[in-house]
N, C-alpha and C. Protein backbone atom coordinates (compact mmCIF):
# COMPACT_ATOMS: atom_id res chain seq x y z
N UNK A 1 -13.05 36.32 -48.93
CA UNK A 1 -13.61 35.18 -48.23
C UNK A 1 -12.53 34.42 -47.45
N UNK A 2 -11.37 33.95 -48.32
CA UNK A 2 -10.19 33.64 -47.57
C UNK A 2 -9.73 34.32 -45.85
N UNK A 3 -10.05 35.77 -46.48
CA UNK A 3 -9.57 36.29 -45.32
C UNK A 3 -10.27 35.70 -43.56
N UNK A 4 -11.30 35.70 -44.24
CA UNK A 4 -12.64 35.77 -42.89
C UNK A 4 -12.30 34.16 -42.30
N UNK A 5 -11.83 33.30 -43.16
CA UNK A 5 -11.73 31.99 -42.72
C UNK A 5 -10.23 32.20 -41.75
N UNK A 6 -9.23 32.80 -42.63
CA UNK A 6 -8.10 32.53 -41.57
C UNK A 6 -8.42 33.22 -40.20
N UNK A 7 -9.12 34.34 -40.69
CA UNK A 7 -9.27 35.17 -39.21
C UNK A 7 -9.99 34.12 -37.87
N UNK A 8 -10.90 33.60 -38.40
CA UNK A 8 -11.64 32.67 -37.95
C UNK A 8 -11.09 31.54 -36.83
N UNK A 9 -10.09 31.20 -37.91
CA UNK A 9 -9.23 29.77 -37.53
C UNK A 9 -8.08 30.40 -36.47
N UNK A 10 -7.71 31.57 -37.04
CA UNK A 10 -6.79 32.43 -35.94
C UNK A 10 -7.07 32.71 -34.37
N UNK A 11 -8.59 33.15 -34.72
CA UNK A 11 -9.06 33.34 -33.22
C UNK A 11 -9.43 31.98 -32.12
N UNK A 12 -9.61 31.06 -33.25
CA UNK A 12 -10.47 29.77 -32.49
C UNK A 12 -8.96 29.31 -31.69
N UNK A 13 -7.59 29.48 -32.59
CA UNK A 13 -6.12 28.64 -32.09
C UNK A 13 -6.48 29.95 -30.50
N UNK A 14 -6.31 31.32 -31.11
CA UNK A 14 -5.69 31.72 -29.49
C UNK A 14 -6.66 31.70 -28.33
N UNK A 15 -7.84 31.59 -28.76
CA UNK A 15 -9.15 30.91 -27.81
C UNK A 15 -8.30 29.18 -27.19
N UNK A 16 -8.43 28.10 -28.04
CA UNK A 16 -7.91 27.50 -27.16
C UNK A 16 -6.54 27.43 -26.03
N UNK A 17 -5.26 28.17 -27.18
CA UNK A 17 -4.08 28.43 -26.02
C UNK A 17 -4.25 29.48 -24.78
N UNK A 18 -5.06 30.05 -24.76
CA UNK A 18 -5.79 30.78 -23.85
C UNK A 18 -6.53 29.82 -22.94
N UNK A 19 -7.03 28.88 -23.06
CA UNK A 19 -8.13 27.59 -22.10
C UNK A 19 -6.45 27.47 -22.08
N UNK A 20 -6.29 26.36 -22.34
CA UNK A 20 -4.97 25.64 -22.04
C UNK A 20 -3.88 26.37 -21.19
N UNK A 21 -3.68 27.75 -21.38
CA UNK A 21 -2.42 28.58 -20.39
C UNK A 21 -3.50 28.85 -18.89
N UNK A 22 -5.01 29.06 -18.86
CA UNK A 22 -5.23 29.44 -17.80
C UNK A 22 -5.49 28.00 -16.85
N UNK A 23 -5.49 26.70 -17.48
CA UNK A 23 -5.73 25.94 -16.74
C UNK A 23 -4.45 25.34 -16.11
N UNK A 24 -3.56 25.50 -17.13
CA UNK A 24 -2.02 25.46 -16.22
C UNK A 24 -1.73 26.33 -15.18
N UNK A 25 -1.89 27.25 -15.79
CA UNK A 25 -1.83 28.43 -14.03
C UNK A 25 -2.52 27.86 -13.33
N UNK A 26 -4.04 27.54 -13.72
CA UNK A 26 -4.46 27.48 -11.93
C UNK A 26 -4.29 26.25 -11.72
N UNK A 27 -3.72 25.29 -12.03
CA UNK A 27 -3.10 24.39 -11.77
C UNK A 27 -1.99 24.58 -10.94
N UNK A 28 -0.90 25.28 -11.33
CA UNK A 28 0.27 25.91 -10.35
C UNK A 28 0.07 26.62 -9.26
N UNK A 29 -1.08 27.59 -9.13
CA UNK A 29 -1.70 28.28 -8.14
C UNK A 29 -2.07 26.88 -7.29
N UNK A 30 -2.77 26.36 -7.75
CA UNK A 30 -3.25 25.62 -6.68
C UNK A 30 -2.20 24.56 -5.75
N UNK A 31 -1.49 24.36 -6.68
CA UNK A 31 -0.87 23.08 -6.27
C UNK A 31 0.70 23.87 -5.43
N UNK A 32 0.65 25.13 -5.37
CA UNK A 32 1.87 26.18 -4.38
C UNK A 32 1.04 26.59 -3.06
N UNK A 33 -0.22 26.97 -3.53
CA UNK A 33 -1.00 27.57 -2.07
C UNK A 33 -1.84 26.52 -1.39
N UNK A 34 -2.51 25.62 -2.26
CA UNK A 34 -3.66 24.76 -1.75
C UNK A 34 -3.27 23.24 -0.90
N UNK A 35 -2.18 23.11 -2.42
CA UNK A 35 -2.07 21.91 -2.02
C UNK A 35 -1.04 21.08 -0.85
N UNK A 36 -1.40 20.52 0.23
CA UNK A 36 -0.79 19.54 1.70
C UNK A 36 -0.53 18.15 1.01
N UNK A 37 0.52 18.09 1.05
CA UNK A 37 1.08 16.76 0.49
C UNK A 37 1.13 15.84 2.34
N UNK A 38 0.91 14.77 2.21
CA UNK A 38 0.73 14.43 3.49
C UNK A 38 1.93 14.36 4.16
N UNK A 39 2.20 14.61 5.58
CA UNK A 39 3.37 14.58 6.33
C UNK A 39 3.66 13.10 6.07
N UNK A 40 4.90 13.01 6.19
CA UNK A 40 6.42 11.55 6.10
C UNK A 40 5.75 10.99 7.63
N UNK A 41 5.44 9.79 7.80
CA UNK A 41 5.29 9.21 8.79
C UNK A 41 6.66 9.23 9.39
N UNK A 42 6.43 8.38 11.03
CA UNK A 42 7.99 8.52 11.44
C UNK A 42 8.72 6.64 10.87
N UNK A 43 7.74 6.09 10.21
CA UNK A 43 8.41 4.98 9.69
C UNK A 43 8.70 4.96 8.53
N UNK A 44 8.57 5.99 7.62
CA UNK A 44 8.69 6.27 6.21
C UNK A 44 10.57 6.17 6.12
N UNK A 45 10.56 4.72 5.38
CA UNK A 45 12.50 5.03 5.13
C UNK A 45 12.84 5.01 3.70
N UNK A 46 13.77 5.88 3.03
CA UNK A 46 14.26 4.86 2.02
C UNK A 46 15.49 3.66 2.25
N UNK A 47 15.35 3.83 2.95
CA UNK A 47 16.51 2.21 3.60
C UNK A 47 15.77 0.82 3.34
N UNK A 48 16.26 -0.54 3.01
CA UNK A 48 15.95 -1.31 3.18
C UNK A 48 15.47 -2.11 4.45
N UNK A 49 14.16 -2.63 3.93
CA UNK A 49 13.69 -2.94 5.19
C UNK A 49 14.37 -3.70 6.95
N UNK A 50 14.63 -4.77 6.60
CA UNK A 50 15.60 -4.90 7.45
C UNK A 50 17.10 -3.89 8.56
N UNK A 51 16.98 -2.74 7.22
CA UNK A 51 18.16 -2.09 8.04
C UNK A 51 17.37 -1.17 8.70
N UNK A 52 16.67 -0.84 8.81
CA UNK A 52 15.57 0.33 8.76
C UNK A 52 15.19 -0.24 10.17
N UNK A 53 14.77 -1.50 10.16
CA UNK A 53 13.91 -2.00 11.63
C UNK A 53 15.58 -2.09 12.51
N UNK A 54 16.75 -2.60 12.16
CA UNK A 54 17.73 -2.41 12.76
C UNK A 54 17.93 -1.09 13.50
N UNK A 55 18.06 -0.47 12.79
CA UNK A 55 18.47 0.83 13.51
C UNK A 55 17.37 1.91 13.90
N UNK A 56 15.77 1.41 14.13
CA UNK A 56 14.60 1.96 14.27
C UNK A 56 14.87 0.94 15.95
N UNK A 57 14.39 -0.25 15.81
CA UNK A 57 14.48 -1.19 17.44
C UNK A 57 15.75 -1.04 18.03
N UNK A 58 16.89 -0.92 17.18
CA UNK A 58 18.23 -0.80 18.25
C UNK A 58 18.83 -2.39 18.59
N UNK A 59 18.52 -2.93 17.37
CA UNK A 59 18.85 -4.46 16.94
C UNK A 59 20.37 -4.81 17.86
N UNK A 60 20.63 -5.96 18.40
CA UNK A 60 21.84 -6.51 18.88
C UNK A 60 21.85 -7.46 17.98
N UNK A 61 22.68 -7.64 17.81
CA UNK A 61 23.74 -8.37 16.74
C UNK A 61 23.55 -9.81 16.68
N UNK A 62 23.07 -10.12 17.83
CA UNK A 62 22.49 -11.47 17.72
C UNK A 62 20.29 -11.50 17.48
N UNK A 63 20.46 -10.04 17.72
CA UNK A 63 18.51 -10.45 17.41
C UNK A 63 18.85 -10.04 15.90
N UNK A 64 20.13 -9.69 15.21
CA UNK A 64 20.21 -9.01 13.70
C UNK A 64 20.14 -10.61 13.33
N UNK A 65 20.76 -11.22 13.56
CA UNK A 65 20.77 -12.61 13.06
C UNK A 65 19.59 -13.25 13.35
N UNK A 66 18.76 -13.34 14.09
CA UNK A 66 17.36 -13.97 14.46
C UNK A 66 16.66 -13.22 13.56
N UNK A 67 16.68 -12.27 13.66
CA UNK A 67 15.67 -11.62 12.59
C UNK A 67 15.74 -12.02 11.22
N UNK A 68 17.20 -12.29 10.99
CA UNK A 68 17.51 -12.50 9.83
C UNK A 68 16.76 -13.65 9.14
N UNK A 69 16.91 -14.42 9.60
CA UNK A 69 16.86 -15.93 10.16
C UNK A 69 15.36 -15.94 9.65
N UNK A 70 14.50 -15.32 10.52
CA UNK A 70 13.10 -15.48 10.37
C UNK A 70 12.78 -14.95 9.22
N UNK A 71 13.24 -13.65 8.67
CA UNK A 71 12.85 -13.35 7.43
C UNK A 71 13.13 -14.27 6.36
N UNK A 72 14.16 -14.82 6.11
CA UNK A 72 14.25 -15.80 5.24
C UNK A 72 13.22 -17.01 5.10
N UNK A 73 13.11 -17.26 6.25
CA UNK A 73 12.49 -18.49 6.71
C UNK A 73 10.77 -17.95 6.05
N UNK A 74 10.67 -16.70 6.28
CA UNK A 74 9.13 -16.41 6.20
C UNK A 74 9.36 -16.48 4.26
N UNK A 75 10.45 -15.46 4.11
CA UNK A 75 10.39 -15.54 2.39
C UNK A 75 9.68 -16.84 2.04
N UNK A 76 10.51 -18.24 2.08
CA UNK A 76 10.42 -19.24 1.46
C UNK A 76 9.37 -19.73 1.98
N UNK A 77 8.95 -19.41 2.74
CA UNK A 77 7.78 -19.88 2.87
C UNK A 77 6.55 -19.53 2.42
N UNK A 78 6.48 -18.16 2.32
CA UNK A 78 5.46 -17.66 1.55
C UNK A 78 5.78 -17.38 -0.15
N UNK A 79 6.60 -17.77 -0.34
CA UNK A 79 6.79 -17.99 -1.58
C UNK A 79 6.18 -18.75 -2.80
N UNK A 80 6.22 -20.04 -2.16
CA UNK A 80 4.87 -20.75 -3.08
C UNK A 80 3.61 -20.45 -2.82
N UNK A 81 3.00 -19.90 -1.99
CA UNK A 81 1.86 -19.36 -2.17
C UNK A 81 1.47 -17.98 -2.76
N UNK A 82 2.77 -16.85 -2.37
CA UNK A 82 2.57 -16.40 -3.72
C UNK A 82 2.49 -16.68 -5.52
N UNK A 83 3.21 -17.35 -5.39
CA UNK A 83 2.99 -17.71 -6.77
C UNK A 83 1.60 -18.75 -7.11
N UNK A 84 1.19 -19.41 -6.39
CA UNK A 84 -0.17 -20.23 -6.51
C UNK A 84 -1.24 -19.02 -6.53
N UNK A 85 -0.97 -17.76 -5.85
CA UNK A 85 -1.99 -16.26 -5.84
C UNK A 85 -1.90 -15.85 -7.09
N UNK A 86 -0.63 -15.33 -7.93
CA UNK A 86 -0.76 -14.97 -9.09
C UNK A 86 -1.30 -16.19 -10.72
N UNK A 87 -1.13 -17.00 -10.25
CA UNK A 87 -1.66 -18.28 -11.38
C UNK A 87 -3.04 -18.66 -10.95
N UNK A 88 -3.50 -18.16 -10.22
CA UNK A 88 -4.87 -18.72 -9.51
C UNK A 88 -5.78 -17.14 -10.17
N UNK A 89 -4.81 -15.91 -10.42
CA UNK A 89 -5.84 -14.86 -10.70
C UNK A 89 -5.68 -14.74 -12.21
N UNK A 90 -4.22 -15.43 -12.82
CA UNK A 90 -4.23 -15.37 -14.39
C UNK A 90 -5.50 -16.30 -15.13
N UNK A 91 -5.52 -17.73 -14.08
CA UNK A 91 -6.61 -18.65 -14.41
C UNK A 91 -8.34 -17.71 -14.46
N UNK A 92 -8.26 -17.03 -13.58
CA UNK A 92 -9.65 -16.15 -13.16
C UNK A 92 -9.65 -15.18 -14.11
N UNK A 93 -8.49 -14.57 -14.95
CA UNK A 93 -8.11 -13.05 -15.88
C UNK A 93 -8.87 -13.93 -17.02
N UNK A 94 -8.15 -15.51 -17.53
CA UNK A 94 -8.77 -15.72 -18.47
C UNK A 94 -10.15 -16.73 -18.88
N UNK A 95 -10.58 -16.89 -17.73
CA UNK A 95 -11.58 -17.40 -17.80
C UNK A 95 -12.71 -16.21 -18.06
N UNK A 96 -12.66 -14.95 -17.04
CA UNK A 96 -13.14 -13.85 -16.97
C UNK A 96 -13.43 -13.65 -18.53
N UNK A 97 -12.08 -13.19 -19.22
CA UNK A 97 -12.07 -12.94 -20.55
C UNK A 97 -12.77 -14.07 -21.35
N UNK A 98 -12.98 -15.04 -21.89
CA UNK A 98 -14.15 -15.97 -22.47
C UNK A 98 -15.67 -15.58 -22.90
N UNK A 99 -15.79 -15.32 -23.78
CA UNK A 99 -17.35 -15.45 -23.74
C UNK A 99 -18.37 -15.83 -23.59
N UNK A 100 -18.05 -17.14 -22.85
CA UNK A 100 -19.20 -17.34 -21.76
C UNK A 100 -18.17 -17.93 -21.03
N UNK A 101 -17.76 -17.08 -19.80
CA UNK A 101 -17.34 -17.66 -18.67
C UNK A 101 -18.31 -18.38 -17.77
N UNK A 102 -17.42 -19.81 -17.31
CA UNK A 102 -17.95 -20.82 -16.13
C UNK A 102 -17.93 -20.27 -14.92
N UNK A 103 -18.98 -19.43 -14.42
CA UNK A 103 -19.49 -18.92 -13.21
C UNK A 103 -18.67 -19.94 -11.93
N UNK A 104 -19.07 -21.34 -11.95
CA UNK A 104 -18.75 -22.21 -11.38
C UNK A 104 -17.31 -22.51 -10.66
N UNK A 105 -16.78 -22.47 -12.26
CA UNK A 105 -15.06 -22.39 -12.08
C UNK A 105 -14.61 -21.05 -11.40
N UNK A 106 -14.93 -20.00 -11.67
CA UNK A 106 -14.84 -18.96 -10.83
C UNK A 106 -14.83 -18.92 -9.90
N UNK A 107 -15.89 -19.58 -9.27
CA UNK A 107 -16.18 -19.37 -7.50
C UNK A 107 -15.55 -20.04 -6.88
N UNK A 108 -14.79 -21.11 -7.95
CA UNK A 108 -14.05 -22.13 -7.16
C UNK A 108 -12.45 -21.32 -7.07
N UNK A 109 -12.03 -20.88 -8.45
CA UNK A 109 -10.70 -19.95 -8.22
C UNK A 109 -11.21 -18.88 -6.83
N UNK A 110 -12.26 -18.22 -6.91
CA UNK A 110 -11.82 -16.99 -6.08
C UNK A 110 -12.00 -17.81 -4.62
N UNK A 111 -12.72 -19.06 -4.47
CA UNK A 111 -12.46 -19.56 -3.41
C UNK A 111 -11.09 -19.99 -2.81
N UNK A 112 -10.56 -20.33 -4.03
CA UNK A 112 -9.11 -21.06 -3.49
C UNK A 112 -8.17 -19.64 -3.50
N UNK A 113 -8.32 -18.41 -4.19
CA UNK A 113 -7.27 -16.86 -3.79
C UNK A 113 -7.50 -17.07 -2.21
N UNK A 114 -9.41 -16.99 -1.75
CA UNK A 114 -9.39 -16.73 -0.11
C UNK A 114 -8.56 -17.41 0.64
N UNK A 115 -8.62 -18.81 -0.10
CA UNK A 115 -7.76 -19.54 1.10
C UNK A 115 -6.52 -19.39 0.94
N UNK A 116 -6.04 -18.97 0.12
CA UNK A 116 -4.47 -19.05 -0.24
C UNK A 116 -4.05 -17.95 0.81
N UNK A 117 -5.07 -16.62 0.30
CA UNK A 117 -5.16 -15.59 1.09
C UNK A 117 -4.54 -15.91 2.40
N UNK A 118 -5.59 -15.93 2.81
CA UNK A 118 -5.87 -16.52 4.35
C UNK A 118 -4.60 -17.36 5.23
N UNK A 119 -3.97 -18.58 4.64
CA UNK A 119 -2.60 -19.12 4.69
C UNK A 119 -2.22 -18.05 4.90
N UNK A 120 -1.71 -16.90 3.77
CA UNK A 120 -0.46 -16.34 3.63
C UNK A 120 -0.35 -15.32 4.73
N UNK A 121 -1.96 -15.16 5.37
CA UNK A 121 -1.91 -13.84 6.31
C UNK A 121 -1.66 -14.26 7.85
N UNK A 122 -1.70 -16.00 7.50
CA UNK A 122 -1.47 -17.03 9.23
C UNK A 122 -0.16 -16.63 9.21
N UNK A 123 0.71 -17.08 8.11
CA UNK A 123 2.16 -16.88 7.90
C UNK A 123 2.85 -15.67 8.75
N UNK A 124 1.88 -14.56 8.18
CA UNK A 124 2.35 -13.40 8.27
C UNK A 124 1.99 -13.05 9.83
N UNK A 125 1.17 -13.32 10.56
CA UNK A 125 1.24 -13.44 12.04
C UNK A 125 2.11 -13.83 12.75
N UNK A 126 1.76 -15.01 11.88
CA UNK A 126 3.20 -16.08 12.76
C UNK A 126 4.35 -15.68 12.76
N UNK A 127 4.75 -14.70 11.46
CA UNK A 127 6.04 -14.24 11.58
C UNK A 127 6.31 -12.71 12.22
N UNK A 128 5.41 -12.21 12.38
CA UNK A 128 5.27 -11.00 13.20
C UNK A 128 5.44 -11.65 14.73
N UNK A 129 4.77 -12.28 15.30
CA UNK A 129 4.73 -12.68 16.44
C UNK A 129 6.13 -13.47 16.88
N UNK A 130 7.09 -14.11 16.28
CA UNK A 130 8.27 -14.82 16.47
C UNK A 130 9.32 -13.41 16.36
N UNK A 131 8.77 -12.60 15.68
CA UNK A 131 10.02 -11.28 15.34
C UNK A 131 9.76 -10.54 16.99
N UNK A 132 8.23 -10.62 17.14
CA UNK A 132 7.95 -10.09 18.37
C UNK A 132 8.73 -10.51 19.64
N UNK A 133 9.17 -11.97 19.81
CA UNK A 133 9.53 -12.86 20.77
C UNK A 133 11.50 -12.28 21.06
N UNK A 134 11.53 -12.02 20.13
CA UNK A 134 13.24 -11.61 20.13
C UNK A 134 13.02 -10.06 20.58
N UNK A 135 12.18 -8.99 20.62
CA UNK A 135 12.65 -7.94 21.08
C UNK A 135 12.10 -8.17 22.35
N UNK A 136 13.08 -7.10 23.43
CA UNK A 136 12.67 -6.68 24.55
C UNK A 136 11.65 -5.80 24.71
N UNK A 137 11.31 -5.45 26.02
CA UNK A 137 10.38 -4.73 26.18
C UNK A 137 10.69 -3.14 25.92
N UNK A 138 11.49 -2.42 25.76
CA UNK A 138 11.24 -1.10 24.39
C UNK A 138 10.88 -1.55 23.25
N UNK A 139 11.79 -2.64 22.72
CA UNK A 139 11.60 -2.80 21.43
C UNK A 139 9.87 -3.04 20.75
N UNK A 140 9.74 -3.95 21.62
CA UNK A 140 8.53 -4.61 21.50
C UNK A 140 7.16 -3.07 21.26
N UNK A 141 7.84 -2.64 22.25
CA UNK A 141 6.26 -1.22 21.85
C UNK A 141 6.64 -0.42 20.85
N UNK A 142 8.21 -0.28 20.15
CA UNK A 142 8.44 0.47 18.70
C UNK A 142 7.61 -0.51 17.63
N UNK A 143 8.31 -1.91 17.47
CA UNK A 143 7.76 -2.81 17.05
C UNK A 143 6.08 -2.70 16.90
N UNK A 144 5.63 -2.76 17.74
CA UNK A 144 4.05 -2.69 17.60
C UNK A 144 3.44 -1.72 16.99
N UNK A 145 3.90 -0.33 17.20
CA UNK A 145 3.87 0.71 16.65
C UNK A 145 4.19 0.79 15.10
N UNK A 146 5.61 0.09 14.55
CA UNK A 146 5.55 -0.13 13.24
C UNK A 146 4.41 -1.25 12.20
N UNK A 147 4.07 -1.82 13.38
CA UNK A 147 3.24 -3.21 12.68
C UNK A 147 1.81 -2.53 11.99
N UNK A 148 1.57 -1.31 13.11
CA UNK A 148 0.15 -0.58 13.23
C UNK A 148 0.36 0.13 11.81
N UNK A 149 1.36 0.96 11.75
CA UNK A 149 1.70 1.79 10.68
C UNK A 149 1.50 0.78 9.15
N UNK A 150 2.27 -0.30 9.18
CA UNK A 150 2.41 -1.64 8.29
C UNK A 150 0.80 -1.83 7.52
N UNK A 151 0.85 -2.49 8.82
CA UNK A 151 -1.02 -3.12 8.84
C UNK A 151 -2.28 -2.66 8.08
N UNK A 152 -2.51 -1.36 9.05
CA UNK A 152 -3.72 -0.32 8.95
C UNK A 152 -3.64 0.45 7.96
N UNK A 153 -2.08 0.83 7.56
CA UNK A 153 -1.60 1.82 6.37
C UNK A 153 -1.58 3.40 6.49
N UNK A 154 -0.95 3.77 7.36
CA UNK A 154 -0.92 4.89 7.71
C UNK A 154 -0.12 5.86 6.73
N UNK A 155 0.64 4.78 5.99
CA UNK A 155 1.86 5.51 4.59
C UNK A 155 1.51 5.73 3.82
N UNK A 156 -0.22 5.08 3.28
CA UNK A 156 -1.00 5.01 2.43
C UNK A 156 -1.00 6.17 1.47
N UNK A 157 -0.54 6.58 0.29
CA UNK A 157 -0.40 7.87 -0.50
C UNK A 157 -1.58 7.29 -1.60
N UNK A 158 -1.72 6.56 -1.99
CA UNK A 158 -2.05 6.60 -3.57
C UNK A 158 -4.09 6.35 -3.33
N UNK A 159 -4.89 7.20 -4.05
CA UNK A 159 -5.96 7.27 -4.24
C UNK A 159 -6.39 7.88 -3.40
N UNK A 160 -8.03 7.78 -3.71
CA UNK A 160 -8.78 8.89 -2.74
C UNK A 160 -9.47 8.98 -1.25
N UNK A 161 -9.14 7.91 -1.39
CA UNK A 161 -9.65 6.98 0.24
C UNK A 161 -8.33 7.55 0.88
N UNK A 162 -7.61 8.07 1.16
CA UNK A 162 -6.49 8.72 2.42
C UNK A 162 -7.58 9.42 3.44
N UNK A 163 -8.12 9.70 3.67
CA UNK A 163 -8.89 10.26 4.47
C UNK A 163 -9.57 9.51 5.11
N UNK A 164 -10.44 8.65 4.17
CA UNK A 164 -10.78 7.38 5.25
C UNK A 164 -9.71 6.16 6.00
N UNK A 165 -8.57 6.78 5.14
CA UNK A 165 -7.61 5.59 5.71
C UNK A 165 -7.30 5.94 7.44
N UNK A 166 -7.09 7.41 7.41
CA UNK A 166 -6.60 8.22 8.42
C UNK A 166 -7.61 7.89 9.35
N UNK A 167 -9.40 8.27 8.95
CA UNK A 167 -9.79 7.98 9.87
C UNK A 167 -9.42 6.56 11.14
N UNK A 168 -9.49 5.35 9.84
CA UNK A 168 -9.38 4.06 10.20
C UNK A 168 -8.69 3.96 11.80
N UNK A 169 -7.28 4.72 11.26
CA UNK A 169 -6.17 4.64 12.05
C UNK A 169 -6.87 5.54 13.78
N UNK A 170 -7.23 6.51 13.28
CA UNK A 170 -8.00 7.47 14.57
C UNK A 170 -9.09 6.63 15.21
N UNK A 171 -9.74 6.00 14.37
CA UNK A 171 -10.83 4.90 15.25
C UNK A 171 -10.44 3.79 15.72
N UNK A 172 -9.48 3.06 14.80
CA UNK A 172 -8.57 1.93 16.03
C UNK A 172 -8.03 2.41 16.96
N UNK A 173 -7.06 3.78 17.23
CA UNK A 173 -6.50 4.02 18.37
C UNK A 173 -7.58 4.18 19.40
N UNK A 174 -9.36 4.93 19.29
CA UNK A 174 -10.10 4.75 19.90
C UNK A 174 -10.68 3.68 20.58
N UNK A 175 -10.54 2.19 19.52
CA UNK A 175 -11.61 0.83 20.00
C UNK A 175 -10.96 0.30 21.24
N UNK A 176 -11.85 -0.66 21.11
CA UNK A 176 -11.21 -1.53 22.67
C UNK A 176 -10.87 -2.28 22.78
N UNK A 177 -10.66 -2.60 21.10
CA UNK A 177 -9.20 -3.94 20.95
C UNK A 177 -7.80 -2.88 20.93
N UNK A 178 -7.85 -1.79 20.97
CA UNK A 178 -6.12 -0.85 20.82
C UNK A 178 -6.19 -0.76 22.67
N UNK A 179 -6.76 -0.44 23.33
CA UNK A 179 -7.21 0.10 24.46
C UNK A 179 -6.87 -1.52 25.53
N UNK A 180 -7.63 -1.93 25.23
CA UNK A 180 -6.34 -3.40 25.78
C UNK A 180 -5.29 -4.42 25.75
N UNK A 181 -5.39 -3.65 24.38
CA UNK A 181 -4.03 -4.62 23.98
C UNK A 181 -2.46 -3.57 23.89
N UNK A 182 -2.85 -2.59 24.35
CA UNK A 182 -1.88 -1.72 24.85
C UNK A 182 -1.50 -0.97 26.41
């Protein structure tokens, strides 16, 4: 009787390492023949940002310092509103968590993320558009070109929406806000 049990238990182990070795293979099969990792955009750096737009626009030494200038200026400025974004969603994490959360109080946090939102994305114009003011006219159309990439997310790797992201990018270059404002 012993016997019939080990035999049993014997076959069931090389039944599963058998599932388990063929799903690794075709795992490796797939991921040597199938799988397209997406092409490196041409703004993809590991350089820090700043040095990256330096030697991408062809920075002079005095727009290195303007630029400089503005980035800082934008840091601290958006700085307290980041942090009013993350305490405004811990307030919403634990209200959320409660067992009977105040609907009320809610709408009022996710009202005040929008607006915080919203600030932080004026900011972020405003400081695109002043970075804009210091390059010349090459710079200015690399520049725009990186903002698009920035913006729209053309670097976009993570999840399953890359495809719709791509589209995104293929239908703005189509609309007729890209079409006159270029």
């Amino acid at each position: 009787m012993n016997y019939f049990k080990n035999r049993n238990l014997f076959i069931w182990i090389i039944v599963i390492l058998l599932v388990i070795n063929i799903s690794a293979i075709t795992t490796i099969i797939y991921h040597v023949y199938f799988f397209k990792p997406t092409p490196p955009s041409e703004f993809m750096s590991e350089e820090r940002p700043h040095k990256f737009m330096k030697k991408e626009l062809n920075l002079s030494p005095e727009q290195e310092k303007e630029f400089s200038q503005l980035r800082t200026e934008f840091r601290s400025n958006s700085k307290e509103i980041l942090e009013l974004l993350k305490e405004n969603r811990i307030v919403m994490m634990e209200e959320l968590s409660k067992t009977d959360p105040d609907t009320a109080k809610l709408n009022l946090i996710a009202d005040e993320i929008g607006n915080l939102h919203a600030s932080l994305k004026k900011k972020t114009i405003k400081h695109f558009i002043n970075m804009k003011n210091i390059c010349d006219s090459g710079q200015f159309v690399r520049l725009g070109r990186m903002y698009k990439c920035m913006i729209i997310g053309e670097n976009y790797k993570i999840g399953k929406d890359k495809q719709f992201r791509y589209k995104k990018i293929k239908d703005f270059d189509k609309s007729k806000f890209h079409r006159k404002n270029n």
